[in-house]
Protein backbone atom coordinates (compact mmCIF):
# COMPACT_ATOMS: atom_id res chain seq x y z
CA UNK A 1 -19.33 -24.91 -16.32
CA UNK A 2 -17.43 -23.43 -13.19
CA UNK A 3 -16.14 -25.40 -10.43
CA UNK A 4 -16.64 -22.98 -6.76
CA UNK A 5 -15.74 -25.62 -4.62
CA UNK A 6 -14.04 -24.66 -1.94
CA UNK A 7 -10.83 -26.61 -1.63
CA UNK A 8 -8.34 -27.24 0.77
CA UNK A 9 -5.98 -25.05 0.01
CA UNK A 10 -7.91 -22.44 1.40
CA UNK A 11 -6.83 -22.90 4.89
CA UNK A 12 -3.23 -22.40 3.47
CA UNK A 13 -4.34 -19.81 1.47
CA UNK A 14 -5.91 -17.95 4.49
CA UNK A 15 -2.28 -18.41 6.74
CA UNK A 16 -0.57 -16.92 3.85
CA UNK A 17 -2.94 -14.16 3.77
CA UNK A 18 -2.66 -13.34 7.39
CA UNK A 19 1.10 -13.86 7.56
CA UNK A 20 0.93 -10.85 4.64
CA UNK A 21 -0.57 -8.57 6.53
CA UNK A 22 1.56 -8.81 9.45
CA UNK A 23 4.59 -8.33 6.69
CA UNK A 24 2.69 -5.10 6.03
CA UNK A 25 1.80 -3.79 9.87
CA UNK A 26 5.32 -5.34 10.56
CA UNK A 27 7.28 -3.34 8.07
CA UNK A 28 5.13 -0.19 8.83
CA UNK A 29 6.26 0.05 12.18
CA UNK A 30 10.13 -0.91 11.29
CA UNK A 31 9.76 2.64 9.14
CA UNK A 32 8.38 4.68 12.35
CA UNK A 33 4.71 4.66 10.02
CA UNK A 34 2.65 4.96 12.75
CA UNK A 35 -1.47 3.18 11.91
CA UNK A 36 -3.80 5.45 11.75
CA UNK A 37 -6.55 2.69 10.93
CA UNK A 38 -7.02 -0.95 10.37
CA UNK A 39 -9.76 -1.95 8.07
CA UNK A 40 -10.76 -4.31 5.92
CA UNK A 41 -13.91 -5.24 3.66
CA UNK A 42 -14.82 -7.89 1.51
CA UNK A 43 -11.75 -7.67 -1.04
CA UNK A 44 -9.16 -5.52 1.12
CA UNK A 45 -7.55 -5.26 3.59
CA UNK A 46 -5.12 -2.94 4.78
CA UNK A 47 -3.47 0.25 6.57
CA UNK A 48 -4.18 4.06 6.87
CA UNK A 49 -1.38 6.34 7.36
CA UNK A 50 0.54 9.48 6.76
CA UNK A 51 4.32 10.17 5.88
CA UNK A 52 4.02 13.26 8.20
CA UNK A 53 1.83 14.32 10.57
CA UNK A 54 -0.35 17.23 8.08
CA UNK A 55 0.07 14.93 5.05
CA UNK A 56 -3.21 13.30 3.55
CA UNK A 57 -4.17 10.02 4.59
CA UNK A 58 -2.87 7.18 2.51
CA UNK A 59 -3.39 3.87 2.22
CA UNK A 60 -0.62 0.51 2.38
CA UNK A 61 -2.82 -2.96 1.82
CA UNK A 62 -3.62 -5.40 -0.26
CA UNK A 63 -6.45 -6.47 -2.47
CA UNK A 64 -8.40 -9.90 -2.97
CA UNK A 65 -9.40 -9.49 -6.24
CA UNK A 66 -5.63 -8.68 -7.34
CA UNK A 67 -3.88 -11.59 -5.28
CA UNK A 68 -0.32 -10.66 -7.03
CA UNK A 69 -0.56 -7.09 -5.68
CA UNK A 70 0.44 -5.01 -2.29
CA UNK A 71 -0.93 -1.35 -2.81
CA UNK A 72 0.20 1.66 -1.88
CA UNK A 73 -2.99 4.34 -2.58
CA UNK A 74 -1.57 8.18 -2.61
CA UNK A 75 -4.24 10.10 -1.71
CA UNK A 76 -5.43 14.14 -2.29
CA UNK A 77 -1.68 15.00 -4.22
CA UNK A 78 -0.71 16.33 -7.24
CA UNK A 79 2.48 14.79 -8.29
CA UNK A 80 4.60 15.49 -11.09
CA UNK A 81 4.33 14.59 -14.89
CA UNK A 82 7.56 11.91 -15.11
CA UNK A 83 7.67 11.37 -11.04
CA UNK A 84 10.64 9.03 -10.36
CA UNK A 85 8.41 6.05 -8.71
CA UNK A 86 7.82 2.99 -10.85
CA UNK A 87 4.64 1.22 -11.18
CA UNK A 88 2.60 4.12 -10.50
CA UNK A 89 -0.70 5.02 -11.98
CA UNK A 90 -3.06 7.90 -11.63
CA UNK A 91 -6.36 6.60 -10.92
CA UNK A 92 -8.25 9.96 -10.75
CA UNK A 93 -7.61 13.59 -9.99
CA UNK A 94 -5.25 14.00 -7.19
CA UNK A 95 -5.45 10.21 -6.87
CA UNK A 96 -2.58 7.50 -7.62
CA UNK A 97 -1.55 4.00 -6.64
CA UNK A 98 1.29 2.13 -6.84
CA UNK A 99 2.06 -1.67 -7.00
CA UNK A 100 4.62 -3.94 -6.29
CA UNK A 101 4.09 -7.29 -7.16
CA UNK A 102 4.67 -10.44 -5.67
CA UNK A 103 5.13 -12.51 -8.58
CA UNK A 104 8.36 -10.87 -9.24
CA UNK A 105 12.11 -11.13 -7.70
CA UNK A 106 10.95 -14.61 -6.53
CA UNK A 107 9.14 -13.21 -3.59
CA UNK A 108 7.48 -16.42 -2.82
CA UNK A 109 11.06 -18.24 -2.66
CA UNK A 110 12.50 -15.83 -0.34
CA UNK A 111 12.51 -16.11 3.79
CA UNK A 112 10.41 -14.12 6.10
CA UNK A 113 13.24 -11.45 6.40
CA UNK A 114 13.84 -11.08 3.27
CA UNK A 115 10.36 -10.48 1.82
CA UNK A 116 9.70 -7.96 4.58
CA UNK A 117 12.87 -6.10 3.08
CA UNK A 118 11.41 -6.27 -0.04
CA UNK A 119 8.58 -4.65 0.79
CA UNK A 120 9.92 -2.11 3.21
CA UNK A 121 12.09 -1.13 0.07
CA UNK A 122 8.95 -0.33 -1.74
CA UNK A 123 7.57 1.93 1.36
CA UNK A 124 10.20 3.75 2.15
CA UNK A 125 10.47 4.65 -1.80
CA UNK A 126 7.27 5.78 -2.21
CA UNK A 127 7.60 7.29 1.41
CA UNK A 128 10.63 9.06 0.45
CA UNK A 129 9.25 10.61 -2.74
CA UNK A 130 5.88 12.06 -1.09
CA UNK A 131 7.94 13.49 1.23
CA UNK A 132 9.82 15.42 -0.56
CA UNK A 133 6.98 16.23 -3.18
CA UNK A 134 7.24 20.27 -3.17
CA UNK A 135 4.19 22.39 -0.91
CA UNK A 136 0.80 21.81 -2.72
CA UNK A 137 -1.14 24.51 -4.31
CA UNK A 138 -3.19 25.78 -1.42
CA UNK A 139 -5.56 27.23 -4.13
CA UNK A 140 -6.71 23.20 -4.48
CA UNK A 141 -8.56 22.85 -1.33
CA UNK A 142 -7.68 18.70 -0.60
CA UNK A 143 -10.54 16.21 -1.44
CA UNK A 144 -9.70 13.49 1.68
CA UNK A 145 -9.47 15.70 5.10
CA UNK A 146 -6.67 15.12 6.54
CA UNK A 147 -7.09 13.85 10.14
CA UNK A 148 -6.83 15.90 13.55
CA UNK A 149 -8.09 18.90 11.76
């Protein structure tokens, strides 16, 4: 049988998760990443934005339902076969994601400064690479619009 209580770590929990997000927004803004949007649904939440102003819309969040996880969804690209990013997945055509976890290089033990340096690390790497990803084919006409057109 399964035990749902709801238990008092939950108002922890919830801190945590709120002190998270403003690590992402935080660390976002430290890299000149301007928000596009702010949403958030039942098992996300998270940040829209572009690493230049005609690039695709991406997305830099994190999700419930993988609590060891900050995403970073690449959106409406075509990258290369071996691309130089670790922990990177293709999820569908034109589609990727990459993860960094926070189970790993004792994120948890680490001060406020020093996990936000972790993971501005990870943006600015993935950043870095989509930005200088060479011009897309403009016979693939992009998927996700990109916005202000």
């Amino acid at each position: 049988m399964t035990d749902n209580r709801v238990r008092p770590t939950l108002l922890a929990g919830m801190r945590d998760f709120q002190n998270l997000l403003v690590h992402l927004q935080s660390v976002l803004k430290e890299c000149d990443l301007p928000t596009i949007r702010t949403g958030g649904g039942l098992t996300f939440s998270g940040f829209s934005l572009q690493v230049t102003s005609d690039a695709p819309v991406d997305w830099f969040g994190y999700h419930i339902d993988r609590p060891d996880t900050v995403v970073y969804q690449i959106q409406d690209r075509i990258l290369p076969e071996a691309p130089s990013l670790s922990r990177l997945k293709r999820l569908e055509p034109r589609r990727y994601e990459r993860s960094f976890s926070l189970e790993e290089n004792g994120f948890f033990d680490l001060g406020e400064r020093e996990q936000m340096d972790l993971l501005k690390t990870f943006l600015l790497e993935t950043v870095e690479f989509l930005r200088n990803l060479p011009p897309q084919d403009d016979q693939n006409t992009p998927s996700i619009p990109v916005l202000g057109e």
